[in-house]
Protein backbone atom coordinates (compact mmCIF):
# COMPACT_ATOMS: atom_id res chain seq x y z
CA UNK A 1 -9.01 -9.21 -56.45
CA UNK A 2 -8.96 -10.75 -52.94
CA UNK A 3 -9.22 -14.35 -52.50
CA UNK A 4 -12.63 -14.32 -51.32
CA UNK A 5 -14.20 -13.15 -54.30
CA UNK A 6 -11.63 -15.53 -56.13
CA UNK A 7 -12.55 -18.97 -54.07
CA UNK A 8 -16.58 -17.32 -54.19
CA UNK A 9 -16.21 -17.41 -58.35
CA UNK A 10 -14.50 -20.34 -58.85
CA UNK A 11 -17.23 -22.30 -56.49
CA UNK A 12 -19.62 -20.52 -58.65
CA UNK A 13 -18.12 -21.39 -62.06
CA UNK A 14 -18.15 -25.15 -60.42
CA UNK A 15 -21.61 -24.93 -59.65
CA UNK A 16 -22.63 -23.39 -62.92
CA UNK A 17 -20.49 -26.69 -65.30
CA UNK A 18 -21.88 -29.04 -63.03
CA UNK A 19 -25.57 -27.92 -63.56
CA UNK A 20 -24.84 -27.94 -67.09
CA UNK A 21 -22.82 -31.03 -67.60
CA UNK A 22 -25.40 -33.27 -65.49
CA UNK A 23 -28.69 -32.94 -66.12
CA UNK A 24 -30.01 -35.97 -65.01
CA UNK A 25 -29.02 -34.73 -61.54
CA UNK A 26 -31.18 -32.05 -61.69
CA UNK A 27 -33.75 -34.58 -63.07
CA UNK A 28 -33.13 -36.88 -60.28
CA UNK A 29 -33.86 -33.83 -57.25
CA UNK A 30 -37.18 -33.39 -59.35
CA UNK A 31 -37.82 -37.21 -58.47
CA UNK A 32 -36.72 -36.96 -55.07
CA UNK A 33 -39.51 -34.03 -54.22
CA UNK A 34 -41.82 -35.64 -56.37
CA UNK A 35 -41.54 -38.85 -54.22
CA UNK A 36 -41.02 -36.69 -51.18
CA UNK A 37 -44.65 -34.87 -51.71
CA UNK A 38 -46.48 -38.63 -53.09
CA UNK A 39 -45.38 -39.88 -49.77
CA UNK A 40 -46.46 -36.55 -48.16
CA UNK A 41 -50.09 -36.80 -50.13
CA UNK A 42 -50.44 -40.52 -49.09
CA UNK A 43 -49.47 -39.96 -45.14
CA UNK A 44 -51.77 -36.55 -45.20
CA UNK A 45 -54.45 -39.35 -47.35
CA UNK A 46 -53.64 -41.64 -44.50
CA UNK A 47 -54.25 -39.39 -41.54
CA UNK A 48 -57.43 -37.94 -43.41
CA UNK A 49 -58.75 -41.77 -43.42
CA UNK A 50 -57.90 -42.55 -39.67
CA UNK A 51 -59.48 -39.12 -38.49
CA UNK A 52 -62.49 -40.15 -40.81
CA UNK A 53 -62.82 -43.55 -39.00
CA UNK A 54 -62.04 -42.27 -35.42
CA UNK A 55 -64.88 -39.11 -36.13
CA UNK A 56 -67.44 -42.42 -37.04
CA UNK A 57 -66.64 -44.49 -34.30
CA UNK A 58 -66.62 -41.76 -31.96
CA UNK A 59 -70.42 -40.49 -33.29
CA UNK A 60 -71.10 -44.87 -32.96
CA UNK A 61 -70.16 -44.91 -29.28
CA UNK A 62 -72.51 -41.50 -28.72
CA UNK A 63 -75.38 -43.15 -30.44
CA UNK A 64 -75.01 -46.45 -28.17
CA UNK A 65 -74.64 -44.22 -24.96
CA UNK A 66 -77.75 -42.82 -25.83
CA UNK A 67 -79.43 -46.04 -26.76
CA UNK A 68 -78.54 -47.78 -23.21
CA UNK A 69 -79.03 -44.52 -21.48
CA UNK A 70 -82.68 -44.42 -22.98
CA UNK A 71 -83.43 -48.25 -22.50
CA UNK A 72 -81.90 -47.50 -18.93
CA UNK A 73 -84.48 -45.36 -18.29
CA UNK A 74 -87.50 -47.34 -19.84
CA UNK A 75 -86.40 -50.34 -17.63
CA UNK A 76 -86.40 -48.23 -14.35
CA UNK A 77 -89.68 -47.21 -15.38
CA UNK A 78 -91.47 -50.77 -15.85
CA UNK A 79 -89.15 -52.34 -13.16
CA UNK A 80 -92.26 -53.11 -10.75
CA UNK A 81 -94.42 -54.34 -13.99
CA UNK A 82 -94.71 -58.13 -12.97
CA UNK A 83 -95.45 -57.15 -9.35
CA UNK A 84 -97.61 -54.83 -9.95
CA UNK A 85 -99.40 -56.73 -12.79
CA UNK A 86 -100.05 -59.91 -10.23
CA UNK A 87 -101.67 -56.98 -7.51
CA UNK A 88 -104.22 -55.79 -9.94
CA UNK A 89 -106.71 -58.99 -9.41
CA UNK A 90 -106.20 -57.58 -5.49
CA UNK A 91 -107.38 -54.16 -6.36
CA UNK A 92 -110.90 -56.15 -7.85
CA UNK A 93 -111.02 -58.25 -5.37
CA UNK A 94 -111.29 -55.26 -2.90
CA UNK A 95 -113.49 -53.06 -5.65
CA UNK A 96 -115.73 -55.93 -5.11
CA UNK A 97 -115.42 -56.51 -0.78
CA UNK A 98 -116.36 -52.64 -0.72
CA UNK A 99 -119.63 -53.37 -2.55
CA UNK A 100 -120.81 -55.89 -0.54
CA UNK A 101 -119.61 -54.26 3.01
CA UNK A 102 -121.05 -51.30 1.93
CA UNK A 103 -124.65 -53.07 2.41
CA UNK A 104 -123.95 -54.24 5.57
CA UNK A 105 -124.57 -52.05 8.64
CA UNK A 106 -120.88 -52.15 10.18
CA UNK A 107 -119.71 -48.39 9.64
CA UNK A 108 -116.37 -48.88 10.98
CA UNK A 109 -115.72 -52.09 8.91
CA UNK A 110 -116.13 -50.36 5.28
CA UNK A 111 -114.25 -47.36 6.35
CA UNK A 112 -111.02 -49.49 7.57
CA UNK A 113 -111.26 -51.76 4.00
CA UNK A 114 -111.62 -48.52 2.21
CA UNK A 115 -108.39 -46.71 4.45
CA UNK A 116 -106.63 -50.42 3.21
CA UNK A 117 -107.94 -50.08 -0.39
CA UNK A 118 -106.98 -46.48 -0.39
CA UNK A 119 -103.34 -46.61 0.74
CA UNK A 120 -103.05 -49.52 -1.62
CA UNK A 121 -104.39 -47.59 -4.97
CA UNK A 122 -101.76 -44.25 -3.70
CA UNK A 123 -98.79 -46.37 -3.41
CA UNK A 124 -98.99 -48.15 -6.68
CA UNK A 125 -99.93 -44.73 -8.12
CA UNK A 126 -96.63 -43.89 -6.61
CA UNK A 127 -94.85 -46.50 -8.73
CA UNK A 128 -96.77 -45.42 -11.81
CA UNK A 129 -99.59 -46.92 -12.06
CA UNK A 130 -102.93 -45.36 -13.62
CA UNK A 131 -106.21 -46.19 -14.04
CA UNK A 132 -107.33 -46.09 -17.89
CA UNK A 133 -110.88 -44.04 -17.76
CA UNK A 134 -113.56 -45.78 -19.08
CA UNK A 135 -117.11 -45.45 -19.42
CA UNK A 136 -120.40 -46.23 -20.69
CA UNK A 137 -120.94 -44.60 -23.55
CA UNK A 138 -117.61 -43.61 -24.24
CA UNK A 139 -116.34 -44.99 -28.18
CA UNK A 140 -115.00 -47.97 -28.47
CA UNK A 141 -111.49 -48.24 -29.46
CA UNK A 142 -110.56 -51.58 -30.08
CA UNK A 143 -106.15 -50.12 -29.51
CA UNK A 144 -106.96 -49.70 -26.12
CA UNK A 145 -110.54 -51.32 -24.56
CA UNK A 146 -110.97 -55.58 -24.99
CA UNK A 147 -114.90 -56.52 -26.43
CA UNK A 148 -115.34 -59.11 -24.20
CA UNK A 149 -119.16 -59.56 -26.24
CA UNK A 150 -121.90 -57.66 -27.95
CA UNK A 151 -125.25 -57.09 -27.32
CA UNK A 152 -127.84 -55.37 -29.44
CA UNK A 153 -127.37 -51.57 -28.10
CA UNK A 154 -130.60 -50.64 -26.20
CA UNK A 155 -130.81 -46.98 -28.42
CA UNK A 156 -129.29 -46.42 -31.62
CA UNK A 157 -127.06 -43.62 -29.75
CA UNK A 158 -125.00 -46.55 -28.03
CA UNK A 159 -124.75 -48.64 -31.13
CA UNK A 160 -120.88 -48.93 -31.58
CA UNK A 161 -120.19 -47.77 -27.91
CA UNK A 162 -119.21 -48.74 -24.56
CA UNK A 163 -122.41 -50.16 -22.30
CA UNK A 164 -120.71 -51.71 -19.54
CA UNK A 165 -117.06 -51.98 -18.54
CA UNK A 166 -116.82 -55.52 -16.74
CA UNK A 167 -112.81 -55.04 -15.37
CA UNK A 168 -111.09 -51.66 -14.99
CA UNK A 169 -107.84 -51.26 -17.25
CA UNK A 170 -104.62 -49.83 -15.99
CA UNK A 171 -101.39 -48.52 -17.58
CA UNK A 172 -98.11 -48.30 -16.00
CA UNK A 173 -96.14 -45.25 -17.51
CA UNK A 174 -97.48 -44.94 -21.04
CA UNK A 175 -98.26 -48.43 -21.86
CA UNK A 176 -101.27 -50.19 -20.99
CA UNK A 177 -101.02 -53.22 -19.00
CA UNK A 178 -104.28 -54.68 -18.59
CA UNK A 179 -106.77 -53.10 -21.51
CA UNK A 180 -110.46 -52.50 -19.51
CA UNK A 181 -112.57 -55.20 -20.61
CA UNK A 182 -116.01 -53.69 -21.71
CA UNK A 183 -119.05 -54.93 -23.30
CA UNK A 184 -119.99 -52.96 -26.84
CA UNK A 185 -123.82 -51.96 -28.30
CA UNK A 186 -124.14 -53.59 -31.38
């Protein structure tokens, strides 16, 4: 025999009495790896819990972009509100000059207050502004028109309706900021 396969089967003879004379060592590598993968599971547990939390704060922050983003928006919308809100007793008070001037015989008078009243009612269209349309006869809906009284309804067709609309109601985007006050058949 050569001494290679001699030193090879003596170190395997070696390796054979010491797996038989010491179990425990054995026993103890089992341990080892069995500690090895518990602190495996718990870091993998660990990572699962952190990716978990990051996933729900991420989806948190999304929700709150959105939320801003959409109260943004609202806000840019009804910026003007209070400005336009004190201007509406200006659009009755000219409603009002261009009945009387209409009576009077001064052409060029009414057509310059209704040129003012005009460019007035475009450019707070152009901020949002709408007239709510209202009529007589219309239904009342008590959501959007303010009873300012009842009166007995001159024919039973009008009884629960609109008979006269006293102020004009506008709305500013989608909400109404003055409701038209109207007067309702009884």
């Amino acid at each position: 025999m050569s001494k290679k396969s001699k030193v090879e089967e003596m170190e395997a003879e070696l390796n054979d009495s010491q797996t038989m004379e010491s179990p425990e060592l054995s026993d103890e590598n089992t341990d080892v790896e069995e500690n090895e993968m518990s602190v495996e599971d718990q870091l993998r547990e660990d990572v699962a819990k952190e990716k978990d939390k990051f996933l729900r704060l991420f989806a948190e922050f999304e929700n709150f972009k959105k939320r801003t983003s959409k109260e943004r928006m609202e806000l840019f919308k009804t910026a003007g509100q209070e400005v336009i809100v004190s201007l509406l007793p200006v659009l009755d008070d000219f409603d009002r000059a261009l009945k009387e001037i209409s009576k009077s015989k001064d052409k060029e008078m009414v057509k310059g207050v209704e040129l003012i009243n005009n460019k007035l009612k475009e450019t707070l269209k152009g901020k949002g502004l709408e007239e709510v349309e209202v009529g007589a006869g219309d239904v009342f809906d008590a959501e959007v028109h303010d009873a300012i009284t009842q009166i007995p309804a001159p024919n039973k067709k009008l009884k629960g309706k609109i008979i006269d609309v006293v102020e004009k109601g506008f709305k500013l985007g989608d909400r109404i900021i003055r409701h038209p006050k109207v007067v309702v058949g009884n």
